[in-house]
Protein backbone atom coordinates (compact mmCIF):
# COMPACT_ATOMS: atom_id res chain seq x y z
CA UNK A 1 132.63 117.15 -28.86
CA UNK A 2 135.77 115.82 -27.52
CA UNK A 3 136.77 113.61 -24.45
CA UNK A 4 139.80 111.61 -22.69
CA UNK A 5 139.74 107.85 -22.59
CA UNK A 6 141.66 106.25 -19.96
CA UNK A 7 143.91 103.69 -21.40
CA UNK A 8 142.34 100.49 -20.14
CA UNK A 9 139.15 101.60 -22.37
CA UNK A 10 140.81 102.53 -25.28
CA UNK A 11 140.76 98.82 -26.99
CA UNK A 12 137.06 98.71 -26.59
CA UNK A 13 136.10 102.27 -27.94
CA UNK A 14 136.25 102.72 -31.59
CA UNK A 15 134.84 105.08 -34.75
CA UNK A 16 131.10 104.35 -35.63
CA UNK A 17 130.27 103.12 -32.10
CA UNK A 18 127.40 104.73 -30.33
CA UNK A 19 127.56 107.54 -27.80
CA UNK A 20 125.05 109.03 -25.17
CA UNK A 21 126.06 112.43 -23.34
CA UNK A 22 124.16 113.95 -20.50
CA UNK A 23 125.12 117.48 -20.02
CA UNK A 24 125.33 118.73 -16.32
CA UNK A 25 123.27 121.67 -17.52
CA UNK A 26 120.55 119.97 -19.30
CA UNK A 27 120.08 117.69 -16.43
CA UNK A 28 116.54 116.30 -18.53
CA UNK A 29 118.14 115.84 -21.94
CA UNK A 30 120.23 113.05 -23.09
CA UNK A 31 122.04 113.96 -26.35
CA UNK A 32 122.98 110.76 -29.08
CA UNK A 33 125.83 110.33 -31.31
CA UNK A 34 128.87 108.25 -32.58
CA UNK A 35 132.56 108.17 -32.53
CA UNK A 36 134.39 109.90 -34.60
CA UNK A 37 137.97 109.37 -34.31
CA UNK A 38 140.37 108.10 -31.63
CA UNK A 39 143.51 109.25 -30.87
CA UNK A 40 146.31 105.90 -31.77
CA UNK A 41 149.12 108.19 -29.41
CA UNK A 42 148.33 108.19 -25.44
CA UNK A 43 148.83 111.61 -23.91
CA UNK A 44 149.64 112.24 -20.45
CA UNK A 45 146.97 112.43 -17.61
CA UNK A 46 146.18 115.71 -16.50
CA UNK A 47 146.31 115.53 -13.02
CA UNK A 48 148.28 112.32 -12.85
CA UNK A 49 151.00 112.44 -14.74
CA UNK A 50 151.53 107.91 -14.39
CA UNK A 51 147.92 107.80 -16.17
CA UNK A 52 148.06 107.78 -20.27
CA UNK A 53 144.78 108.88 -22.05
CA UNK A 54 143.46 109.11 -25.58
CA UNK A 55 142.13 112.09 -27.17
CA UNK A 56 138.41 111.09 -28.67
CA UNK A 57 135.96 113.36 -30.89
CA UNK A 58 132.02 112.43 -31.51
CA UNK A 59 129.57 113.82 -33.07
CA UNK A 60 126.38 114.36 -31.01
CA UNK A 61 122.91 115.60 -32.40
CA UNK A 62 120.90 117.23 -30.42
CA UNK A 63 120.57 120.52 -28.28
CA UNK A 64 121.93 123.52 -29.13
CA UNK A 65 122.64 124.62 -25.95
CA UNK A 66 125.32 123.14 -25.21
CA UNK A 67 128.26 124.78 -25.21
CA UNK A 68 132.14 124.66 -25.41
CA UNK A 69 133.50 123.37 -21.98
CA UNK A 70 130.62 122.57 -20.60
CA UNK A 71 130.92 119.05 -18.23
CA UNK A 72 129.26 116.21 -18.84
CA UNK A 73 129.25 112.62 -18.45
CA UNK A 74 129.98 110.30 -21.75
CA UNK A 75 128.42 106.38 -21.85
CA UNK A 76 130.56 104.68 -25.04
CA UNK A 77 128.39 101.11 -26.08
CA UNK A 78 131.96 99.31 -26.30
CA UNK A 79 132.81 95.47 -26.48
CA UNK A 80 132.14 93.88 -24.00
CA UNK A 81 135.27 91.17 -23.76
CA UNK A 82 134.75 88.32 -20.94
CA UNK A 83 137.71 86.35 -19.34
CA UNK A 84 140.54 88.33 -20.90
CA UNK A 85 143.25 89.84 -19.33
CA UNK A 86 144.88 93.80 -20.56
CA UNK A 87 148.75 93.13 -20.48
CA UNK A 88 151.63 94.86 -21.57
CA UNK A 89 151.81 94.23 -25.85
CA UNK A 90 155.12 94.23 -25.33
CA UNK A 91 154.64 90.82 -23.70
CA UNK A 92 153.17 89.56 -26.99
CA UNK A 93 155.31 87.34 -29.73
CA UNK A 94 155.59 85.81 -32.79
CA UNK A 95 156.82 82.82 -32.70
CA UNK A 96 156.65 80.69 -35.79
CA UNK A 97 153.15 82.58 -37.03
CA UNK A 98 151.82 81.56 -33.39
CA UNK A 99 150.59 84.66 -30.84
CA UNK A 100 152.53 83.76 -27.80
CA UNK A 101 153.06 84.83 -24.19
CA UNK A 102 155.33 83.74 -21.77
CA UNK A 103 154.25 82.86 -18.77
CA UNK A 104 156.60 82.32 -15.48
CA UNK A 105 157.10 78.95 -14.77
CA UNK A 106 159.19 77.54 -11.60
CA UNK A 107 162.54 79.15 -12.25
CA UNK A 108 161.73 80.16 -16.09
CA UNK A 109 159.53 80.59 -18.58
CA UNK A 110 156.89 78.48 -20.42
CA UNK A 111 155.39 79.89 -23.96
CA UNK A 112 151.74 79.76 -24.03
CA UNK A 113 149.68 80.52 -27.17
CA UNK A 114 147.04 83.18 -26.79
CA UNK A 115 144.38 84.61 -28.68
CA UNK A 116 144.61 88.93 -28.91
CA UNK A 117 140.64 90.22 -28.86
CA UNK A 118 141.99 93.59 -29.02
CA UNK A 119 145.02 95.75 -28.87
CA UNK A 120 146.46 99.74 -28.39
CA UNK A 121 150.23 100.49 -29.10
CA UNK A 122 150.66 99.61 -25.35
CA UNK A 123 148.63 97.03 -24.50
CA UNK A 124 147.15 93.81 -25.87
CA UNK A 125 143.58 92.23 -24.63
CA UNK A 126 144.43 88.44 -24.67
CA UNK A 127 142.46 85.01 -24.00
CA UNK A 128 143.70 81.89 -22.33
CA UNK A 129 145.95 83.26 -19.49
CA UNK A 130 145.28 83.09 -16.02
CA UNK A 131 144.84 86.31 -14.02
CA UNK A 132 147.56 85.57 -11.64
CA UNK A 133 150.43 85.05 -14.43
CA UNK A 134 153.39 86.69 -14.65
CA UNK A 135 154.41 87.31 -17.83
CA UNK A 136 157.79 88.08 -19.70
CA UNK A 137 158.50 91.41 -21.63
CA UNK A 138 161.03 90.18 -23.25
CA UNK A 139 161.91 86.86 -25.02
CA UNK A 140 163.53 84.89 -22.67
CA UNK A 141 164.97 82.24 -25.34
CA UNK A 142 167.16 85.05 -26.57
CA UNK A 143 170.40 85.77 -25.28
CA UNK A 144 169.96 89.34 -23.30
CA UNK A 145 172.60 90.58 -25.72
CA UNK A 146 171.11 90.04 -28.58
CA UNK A 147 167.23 90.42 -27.47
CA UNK A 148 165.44 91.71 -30.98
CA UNK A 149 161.23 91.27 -30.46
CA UNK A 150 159.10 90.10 -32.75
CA UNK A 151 155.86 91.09 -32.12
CA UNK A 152 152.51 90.34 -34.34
CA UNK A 153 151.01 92.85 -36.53
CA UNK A 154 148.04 94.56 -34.42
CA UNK A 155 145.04 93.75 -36.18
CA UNK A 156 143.14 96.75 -37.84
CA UNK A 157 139.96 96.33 -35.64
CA UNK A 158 139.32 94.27 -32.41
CA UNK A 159 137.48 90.92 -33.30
CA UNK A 160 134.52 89.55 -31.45
């Protein structure tokens, strides 16, 4: 079977984690499985263009009538991340082997180390911000000729 993912899920959903389908036709059978793969490009929404989603395949045992196009509604056991906030991972540096953010400040910027939990190739699930912060996209030590990013290798699976 296959599925969207809305972008804000996709750094909690990944392969091996357990699924539970319940098919509109079947309305008394809940079919079990896992993920198999998820998609690592966004695609566009399909009735909202603005909205990015991932493609995502499973495998589900279970009753063989179900069918091809058939709607349902997918439960994903993801991680379950507490006091973190989803920002742009283009917000996200390097600096000197530290996982930084800055954070708006008065009339600049102040660097604030942060801890990643998770990340997609457009956003990054970080620790140890504030909600309310507004953060900087681009390094604002850098002279805005010459502004090169360094950004920290994603991780190849979301830590606990």
């Amino acid at each position: 079977m296959t599925a969207k993912l809305p972008e804000q899920d996709r750094a909690n959903v990944s392969p091996g984690q357990a699924v539970e389908v319940a098919v509109d036709a079947l309305p008394d059978a809940t079919l079990r499985g896992t993920v198999r793969t998820v998609s690592g490009v966004a695609s566009r929404g399909l009735f909202d263009a603005g909205t990015r989603q991932f493609d995502i395949a499973f495998d589900v045992t279970g009753n063989p009538a179900v069918r091809p196009g058939v709607s349902a509604a997918i439960a994903i056991s993801g991680q379950a991340y507490d006091n973190v906030l989803y920002i742009p991972r283009t917000a996200v540096f390097d600096i000197s082997g530290r996982t930084t953010v800055y954070i708006r400040s008065g009339g600049g910027f102040d660097a604030k180390e942060v801890r990643v939990r998770a990340w997609t190739d457009s956003v990054a699930v970080v620790e140890n911000i504030e909600s309310s912060a507004e953060v900087a996209l681009v390094d604002p030590n850098t002279p805005s000729g010459a502004r090169r990013k360094t950004q920290p290798t994603a991780p190849q699976r979301a830590s606990r």
